[in-house]
Protein backbone atom coordinates (compact mmCIF):
# COMPACT_ATOMS: atom_id res chain seq x y z
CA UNK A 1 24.84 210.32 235.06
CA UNK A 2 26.97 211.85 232.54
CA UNK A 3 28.95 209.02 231.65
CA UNK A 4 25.28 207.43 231.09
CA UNK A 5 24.26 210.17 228.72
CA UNK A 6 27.55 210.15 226.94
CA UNK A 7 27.21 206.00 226.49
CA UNK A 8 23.74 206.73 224.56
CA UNK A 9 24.96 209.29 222.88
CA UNK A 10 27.89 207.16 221.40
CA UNK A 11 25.93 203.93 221.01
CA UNK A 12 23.09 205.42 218.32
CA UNK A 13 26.49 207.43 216.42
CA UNK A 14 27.89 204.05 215.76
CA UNK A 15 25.24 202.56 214.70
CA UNK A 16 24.75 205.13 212.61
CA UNK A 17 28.04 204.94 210.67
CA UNK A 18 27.83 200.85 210.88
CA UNK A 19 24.59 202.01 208.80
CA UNK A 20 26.05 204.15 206.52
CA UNK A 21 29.05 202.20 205.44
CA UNK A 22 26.25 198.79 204.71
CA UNK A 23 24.35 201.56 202.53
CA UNK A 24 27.33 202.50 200.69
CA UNK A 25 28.52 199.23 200.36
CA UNK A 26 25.14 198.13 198.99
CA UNK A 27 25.01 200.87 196.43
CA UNK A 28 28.43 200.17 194.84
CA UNK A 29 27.72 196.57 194.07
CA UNK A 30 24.51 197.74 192.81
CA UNK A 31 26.25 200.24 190.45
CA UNK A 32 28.75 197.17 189.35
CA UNK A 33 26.17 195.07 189.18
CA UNK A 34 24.38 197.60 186.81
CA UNK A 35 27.45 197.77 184.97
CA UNK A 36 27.91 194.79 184.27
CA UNK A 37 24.30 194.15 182.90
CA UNK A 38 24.16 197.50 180.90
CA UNK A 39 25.04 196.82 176.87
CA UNK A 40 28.95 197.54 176.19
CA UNK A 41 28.32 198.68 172.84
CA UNK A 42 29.10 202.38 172.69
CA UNK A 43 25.77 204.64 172.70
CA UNK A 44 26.11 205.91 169.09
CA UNK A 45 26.15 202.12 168.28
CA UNK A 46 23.33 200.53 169.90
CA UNK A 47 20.32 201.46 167.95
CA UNK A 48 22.33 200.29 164.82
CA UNK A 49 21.62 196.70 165.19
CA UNK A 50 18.00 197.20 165.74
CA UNK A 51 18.11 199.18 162.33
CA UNK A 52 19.80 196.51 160.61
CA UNK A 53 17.74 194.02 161.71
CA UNK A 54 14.47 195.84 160.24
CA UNK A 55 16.07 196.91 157.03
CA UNK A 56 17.12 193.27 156.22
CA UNK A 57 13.70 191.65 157.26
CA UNK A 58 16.21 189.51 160.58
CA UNK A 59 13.00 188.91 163.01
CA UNK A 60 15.01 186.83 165.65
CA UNK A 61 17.46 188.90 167.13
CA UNK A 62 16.98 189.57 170.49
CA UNK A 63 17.75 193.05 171.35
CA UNK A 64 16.82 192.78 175.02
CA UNK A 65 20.61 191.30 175.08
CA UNK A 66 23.60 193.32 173.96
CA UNK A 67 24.71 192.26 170.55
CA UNK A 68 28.24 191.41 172.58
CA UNK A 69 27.05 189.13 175.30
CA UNK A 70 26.89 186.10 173.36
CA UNK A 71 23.37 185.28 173.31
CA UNK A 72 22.69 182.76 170.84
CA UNK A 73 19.99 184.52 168.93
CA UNK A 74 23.12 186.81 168.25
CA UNK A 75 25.72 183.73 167.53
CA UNK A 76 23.92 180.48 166.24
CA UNK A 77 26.53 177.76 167.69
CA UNK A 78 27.58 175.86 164.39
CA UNK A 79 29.47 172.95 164.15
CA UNK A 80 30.54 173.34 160.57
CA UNK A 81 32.77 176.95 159.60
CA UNK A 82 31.59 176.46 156.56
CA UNK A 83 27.95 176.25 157.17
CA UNK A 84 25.03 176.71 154.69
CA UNK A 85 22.90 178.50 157.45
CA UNK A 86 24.69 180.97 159.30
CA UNK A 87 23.95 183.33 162.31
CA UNK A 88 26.70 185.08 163.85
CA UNK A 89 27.48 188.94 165.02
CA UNK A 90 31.22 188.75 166.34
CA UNK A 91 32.45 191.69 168.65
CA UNK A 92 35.67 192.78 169.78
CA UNK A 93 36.16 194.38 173.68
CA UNK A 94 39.82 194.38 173.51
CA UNK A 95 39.80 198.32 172.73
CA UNK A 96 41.47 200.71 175.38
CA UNK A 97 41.33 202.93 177.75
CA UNK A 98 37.28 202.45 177.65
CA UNK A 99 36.86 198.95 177.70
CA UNK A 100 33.63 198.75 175.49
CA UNK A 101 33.08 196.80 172.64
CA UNK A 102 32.43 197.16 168.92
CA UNK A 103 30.72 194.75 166.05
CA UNK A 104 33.29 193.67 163.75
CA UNK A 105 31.57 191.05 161.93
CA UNK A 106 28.31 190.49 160.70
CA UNK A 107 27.28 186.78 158.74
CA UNK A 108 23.71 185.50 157.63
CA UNK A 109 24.08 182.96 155.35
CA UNK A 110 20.89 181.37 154.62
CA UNK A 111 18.45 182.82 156.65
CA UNK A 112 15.92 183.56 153.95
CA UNK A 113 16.29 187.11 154.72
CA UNK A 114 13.54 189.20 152.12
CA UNK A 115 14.56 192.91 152.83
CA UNK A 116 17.08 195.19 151.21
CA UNK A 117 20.86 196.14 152.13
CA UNK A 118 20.68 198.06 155.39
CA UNK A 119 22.25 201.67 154.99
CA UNK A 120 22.96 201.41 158.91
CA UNK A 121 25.61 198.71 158.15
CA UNK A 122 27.81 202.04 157.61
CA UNK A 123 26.95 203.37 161.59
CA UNK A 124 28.67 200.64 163.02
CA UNK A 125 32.56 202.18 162.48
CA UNK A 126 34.74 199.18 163.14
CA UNK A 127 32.96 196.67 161.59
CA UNK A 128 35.11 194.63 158.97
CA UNK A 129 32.93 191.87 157.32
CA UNK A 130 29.50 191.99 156.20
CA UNK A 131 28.53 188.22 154.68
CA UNK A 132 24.62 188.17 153.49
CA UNK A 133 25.43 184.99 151.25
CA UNK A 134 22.27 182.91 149.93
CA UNK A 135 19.53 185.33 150.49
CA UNK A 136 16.43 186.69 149.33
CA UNK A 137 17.71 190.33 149.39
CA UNK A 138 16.88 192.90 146.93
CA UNK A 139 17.38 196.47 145.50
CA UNK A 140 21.07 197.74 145.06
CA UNK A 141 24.62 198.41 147.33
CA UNK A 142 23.47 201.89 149.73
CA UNK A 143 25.92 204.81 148.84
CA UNK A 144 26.15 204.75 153.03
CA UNK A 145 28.48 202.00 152.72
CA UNK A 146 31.15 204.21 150.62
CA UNK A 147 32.53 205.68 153.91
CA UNK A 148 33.07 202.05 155.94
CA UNK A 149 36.24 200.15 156.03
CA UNK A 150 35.00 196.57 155.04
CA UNK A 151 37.44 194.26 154.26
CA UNK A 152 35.26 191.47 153.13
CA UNK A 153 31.98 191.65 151.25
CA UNK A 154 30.07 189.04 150.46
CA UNK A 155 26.42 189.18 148.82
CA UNK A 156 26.17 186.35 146.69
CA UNK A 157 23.25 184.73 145.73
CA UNK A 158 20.42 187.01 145.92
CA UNK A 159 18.17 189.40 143.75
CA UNK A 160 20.21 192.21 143.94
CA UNK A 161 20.00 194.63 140.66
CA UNK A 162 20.66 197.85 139.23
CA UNK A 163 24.57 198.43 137.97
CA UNK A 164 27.15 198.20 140.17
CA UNK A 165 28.22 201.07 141.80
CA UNK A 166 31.16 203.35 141.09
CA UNK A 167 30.74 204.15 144.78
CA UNK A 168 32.38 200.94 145.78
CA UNK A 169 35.74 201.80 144.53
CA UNK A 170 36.02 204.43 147.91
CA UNK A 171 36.36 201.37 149.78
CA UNK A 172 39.56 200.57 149.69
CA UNK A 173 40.23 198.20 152.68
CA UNK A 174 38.25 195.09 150.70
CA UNK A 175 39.87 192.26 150.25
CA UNK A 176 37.03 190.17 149.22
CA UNK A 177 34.07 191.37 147.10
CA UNK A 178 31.61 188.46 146.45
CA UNK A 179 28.61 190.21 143.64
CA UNK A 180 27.74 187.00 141.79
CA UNK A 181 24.94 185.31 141.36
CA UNK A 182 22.95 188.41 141.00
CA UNK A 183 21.04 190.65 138.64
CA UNK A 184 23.36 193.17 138.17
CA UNK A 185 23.54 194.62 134.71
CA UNK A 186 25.77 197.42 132.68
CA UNK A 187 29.60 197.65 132.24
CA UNK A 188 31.86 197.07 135.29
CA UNK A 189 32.69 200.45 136.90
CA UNK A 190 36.51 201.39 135.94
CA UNK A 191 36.54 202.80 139.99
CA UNK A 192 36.57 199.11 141.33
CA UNK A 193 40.28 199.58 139.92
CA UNK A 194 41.25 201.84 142.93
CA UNK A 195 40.75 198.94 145.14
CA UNK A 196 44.04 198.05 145.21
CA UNK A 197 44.52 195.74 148.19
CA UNK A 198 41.67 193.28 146.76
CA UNK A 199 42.32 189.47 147.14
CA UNK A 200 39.23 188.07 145.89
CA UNK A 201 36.75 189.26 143.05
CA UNK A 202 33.58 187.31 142.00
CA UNK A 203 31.18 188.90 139.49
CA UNK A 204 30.00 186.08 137.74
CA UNK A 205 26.50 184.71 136.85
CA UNK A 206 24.86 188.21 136.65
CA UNK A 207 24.47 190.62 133.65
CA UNK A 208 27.12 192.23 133.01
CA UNK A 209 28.42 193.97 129.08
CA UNK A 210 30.88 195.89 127.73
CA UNK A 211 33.96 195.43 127.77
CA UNK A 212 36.40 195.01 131.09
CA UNK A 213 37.87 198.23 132.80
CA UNK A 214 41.79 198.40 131.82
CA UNK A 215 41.63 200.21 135.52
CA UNK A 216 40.85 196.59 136.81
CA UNK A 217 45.02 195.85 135.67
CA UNK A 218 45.58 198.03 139.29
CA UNK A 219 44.72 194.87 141.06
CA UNK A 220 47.87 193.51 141.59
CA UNK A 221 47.10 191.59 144.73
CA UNK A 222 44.43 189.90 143.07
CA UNK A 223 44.28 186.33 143.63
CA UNK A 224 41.03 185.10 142.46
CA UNK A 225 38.58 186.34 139.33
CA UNK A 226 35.65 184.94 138.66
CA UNK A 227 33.48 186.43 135.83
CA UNK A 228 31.93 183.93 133.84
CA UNK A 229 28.52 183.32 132.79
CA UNK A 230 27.76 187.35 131.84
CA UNK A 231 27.22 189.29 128.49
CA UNK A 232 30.76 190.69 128.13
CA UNK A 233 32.04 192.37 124.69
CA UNK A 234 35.26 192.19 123.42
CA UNK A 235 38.61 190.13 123.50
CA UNK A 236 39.90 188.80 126.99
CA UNK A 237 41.13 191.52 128.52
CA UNK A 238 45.91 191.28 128.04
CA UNK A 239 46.06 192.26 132.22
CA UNK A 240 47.73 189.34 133.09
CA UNK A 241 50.94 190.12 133.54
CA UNK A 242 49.44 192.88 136.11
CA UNK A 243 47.98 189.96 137.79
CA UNK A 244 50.74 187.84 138.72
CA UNK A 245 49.92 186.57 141.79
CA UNK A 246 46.25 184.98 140.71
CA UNK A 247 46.23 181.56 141.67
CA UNK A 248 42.61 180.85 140.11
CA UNK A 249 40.38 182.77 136.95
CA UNK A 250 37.69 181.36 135.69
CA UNK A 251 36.33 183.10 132.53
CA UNK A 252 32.98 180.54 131.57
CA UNK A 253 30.76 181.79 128.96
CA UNK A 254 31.73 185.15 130.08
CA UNK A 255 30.63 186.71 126.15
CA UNK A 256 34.49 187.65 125.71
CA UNK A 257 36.05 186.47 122.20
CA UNK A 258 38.97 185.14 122.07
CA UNK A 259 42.37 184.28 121.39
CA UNK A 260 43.12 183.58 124.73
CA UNK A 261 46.38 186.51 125.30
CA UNK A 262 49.84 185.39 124.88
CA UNK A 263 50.78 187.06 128.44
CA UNK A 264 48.76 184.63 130.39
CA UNK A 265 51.88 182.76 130.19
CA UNK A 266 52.99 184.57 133.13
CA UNK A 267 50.55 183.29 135.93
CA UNK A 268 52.96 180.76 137.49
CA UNK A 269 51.16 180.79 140.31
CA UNK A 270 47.52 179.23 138.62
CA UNK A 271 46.24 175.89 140.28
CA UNK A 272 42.53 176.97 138.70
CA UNK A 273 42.12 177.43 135.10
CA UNK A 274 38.50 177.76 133.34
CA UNK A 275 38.05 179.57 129.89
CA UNK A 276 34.80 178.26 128.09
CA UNK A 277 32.93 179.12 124.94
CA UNK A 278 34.78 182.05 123.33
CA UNK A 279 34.05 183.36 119.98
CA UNK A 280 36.53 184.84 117.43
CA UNK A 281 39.72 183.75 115.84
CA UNK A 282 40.86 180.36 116.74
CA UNK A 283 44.40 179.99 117.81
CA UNK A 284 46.91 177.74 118.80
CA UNK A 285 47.24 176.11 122.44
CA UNK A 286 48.45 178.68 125.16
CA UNK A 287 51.68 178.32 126.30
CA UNK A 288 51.14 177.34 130.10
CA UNK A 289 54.58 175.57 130.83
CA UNK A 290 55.06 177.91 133.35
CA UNK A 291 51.83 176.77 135.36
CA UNK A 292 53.67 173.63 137.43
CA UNK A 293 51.14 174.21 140.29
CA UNK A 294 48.12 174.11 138.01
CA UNK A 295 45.46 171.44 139.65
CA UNK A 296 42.43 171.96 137.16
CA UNK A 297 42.92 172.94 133.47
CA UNK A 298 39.25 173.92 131.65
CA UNK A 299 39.93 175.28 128.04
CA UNK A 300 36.45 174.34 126.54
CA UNK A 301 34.80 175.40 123.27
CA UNK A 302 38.31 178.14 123.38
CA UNK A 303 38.75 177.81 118.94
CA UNK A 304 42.44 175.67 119.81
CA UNK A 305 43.81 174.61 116.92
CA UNK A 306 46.51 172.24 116.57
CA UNK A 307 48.42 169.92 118.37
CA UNK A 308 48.27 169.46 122.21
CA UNK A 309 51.39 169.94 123.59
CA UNK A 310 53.96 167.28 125.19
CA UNK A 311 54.40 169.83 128.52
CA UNK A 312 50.59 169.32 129.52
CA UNK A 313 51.56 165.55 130.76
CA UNK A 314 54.46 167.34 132.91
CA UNK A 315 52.68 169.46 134.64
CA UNK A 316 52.22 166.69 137.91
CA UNK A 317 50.05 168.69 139.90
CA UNK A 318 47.68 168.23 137.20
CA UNK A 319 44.26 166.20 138.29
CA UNK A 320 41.22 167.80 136.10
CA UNK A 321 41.94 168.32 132.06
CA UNK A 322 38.76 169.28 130.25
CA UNK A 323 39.66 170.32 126.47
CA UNK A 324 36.72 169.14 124.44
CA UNK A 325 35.04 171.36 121.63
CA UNK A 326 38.15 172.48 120.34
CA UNK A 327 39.73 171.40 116.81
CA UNK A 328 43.03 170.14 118.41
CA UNK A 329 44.71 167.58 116.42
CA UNK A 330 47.22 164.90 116.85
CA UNK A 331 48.00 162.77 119.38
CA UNK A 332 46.67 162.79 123.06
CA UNK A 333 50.45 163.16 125.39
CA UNK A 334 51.17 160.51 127.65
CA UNK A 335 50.13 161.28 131.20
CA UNK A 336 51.13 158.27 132.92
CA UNK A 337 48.79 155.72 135.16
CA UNK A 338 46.93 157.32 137.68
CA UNK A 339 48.09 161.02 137.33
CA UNK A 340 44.72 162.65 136.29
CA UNK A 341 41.42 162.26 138.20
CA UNK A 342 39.17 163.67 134.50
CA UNK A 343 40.16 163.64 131.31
């Protein structure tokens, strides 16, 4: 009878713990399974987005997804990298011990977006680019966006206004800083000199006066300037030997006088070269001998005088010549059959 009791008593215990251990069992994968689901983004980074979104007028995002799970209302598959209509929030989850993720990119491009520049873009600490490129955007740059550590910028084409802000020079990690095609007005800031690791600066087709910033000669890494089409005063600015690695400038109706400075001479590196409609004293052709990679030559309406030189028709990477509305003189050098695409 004992032996009975102790069976039952036995029997129910196991159960109990085969019981126990299916409960457990159940709630870990629940937990995972939670995990899994719940957004990666870190707390202080997940109401950002939504922010964004609302200052910026972006009505299809879906933030019943995390911003990092791929969801296409979050990244637009495109066939094209260089697509005219762009949706696309990138993240990166490689970051350690923790595991969670962080936006590092940010590109609209096209999406007839009608708001203004969200300050939030500056609560979202790793994030790298910000593209809002062919929108309907308004009001000026936030000062929030002083303290980030964008690398590239790019805001063209929209109704942005106001001058540009000295604020912009605290950002030094940009590489690229895309403000044309704009309504920005007043002299360029001298502080977008301290931005010493820029690559790429477009200010053109907005308007701009005064005269250029002789802080902007700090740019030594600069590789492309594009300010043309503006109300600038003055001559063109003598910086180029401080620019020696530009590979393109483009200076179109920019309101600068010329001559056109001796020390441009030293951009060996040019393939792009486009100087329109300056004012002032005329002057003889530039030397650009140096210039063997140059691929497109513009020196329209520049007051030349004289003869073109012999070198031009030596320079073989040569495909696009445009030197009309000058009063050059002489005979046109001989550039061969087939070497130039326009003349």
């Amino acid at each position: 009878m004992q032996k009975k009791n102790m069976a039952f008593s036995v029997f129910p215990k196991s159960i109990m713990t085969m019981v126990m251990m299916v409960l457990c069992f159940i709630c870990i994968n629940s937990v995972r399974s939670v995990e899994a689901q719940s957004p990666r983004l870190p707390v202080q980074e997940v109401e950002a987005p939504r922010e964004i979104g609302s200052q910026l007028g972006k009505k299809d995002w879906n933030f019943d997804v995390d911003p990092c799970h791929n969801d296409t209302s979050w990244a637009t598959p495109t066939s094209d990298r260089y697509s005219l209509y762009t949706n696309i929030v990138s993240c990166n989850c490689s970051y350690v011990p923790d595991g969670v993720c962080h936006v590092t990119s940010i590109v609209l491009t096209g999406q007839d977006l009608a708001g203004v520049l969200p300050p939030s873009i500056a609560k979202l600490p790793c994030l790298t680019q910000v593209s809002f490129t062919r929108n309907y955007l308004s009001g000026n740059i936030p000062l929030e966006w002083a303290s980030t550590k964008l690398q590239n910028l790019s805001l063209t084409v929209n109704n942005l206004s106001g001058t540009i802000p000295a604020y912009l020079g605290n950002i030094t990690t940009l590489k690229l800083l895309f403000l044309d095609s704009n309504q920005f007005y007043g002299t360029v800031p001298p502080e977008l000199g301290k931005l010493v690791n820029l690559e790429r600066l477009l200010l053109g087709q907005n308007n701009l006066s005064g005269e250029l910033p002789l802080d902007l000669s700090n740019l030594n890494k600069l590789k492309v300037l594009k300010i043309g089409s503006n109300n600038f005063n003055g001559t063109i600015p003598d910086f180029f030997e401080s620019w020696s690695q530009l590979q393109s400038l483009e200076i179109q109706a920019s309101g600068l006088q010329g001559p056109i400075p001796p020390s441009i001479y030293s951009l060996n590196k040019l393939r792009i070269l486009r100087i329109s409609d300056l004012s002032g004293y005329s002057s003889p052709f530039p030397d650009l001998r140096n210039m063997t990679l140059m691929h497109v030559l513009m020196l329209r309406s520049c007051n030349l005088v004289g003869p073109i030189p012999d070198y031009i028709s030596k320079l073989t990477a040569l495909r696009i010549l445009d030197l009309s509305f000058n009063r050059l003189e002489g005979s046109i050098p001989d550039f061969g059959i087939g070497i130039l695409d326009n003349l």
